[in-house]
Protein backbone atom coordinates (compact mmCIF):
# COMPACT_ATOMS: atom_id res chain seq x y z
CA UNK A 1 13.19 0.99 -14.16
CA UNK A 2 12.40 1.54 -17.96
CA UNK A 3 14.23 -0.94 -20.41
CA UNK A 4 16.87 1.17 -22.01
CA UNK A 5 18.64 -1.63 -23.66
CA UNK A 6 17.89 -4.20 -25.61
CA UNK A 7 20.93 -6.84 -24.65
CA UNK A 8 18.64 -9.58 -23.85
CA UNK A 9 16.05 -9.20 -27.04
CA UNK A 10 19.04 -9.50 -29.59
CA UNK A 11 20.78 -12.58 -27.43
CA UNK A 12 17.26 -14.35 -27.93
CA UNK A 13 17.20 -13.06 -31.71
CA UNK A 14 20.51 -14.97 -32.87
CA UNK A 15 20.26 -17.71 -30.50
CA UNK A 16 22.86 -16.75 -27.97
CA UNK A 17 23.34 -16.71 -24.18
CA UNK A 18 23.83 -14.16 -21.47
CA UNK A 19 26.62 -16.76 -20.40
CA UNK A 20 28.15 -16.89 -24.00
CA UNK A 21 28.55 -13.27 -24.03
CA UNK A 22 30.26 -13.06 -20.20
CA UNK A 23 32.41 -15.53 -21.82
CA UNK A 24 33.01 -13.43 -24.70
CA UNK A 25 33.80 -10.03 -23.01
CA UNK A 26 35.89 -11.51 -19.66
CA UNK A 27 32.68 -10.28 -17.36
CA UNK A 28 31.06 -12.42 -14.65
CA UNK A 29 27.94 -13.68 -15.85
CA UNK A 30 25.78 -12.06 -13.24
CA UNK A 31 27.40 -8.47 -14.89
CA UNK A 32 25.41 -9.53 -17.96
CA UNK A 33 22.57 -10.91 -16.17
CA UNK A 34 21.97 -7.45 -14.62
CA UNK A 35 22.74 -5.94 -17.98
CA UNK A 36 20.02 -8.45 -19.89
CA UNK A 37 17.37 -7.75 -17.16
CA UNK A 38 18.12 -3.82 -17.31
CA UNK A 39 19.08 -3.74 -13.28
CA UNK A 40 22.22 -2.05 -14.04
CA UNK A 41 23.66 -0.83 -17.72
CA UNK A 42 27.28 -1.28 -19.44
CA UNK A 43 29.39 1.74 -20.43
CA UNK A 44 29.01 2.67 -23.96
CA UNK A 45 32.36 1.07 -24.87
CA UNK A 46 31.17 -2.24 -23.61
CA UNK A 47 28.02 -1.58 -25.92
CA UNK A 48 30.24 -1.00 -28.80
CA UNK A 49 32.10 -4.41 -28.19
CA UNK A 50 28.34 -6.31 -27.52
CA UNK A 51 27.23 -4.97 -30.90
CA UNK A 52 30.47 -5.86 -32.18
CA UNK A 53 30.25 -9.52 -31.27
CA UNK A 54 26.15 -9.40 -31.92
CA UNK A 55 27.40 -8.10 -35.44
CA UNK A 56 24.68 -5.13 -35.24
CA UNK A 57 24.41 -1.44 -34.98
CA UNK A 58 24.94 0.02 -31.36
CA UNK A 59 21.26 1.44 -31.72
CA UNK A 60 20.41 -1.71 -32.37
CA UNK A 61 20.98 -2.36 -28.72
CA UNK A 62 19.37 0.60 -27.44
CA UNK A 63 15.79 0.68 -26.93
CA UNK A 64 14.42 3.74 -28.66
CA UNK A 65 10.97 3.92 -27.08
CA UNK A 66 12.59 6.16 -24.45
């Protein structure tokens, strides 16, 4: 599966954790784990509230090599 987002890259940018962020949204921290490693991918309203919290642009979280 091709790596359409890039949840994990900006976690490891500012320092965070896929944990922090299940912690942050109310989501099980295998939901993000999936999410970081690209297995499955969050609705776009639950990308809007990542970059929210990540304090970047939604296409910041969206690999655009696809």
């Amino acid at each position: 599966m091709d790596n359409l987002n890039r949840i994990k890259v900006v976690l490891v940018e500012q320092k965070r954790t896929g944990k922090w962020l299940a912690e942050q949204l109310g989501k099980s921290h295998c939901t993000v784990s999936k999410w970081c490693s690209n297995a499955i991918q969050p609705d776009l309203k639950t990308m809007s509230q990542i970059a929210k919290l990540l304090n970047v642009k939604l296409t910041d979280l969206i690999n655009n090599a696809i």
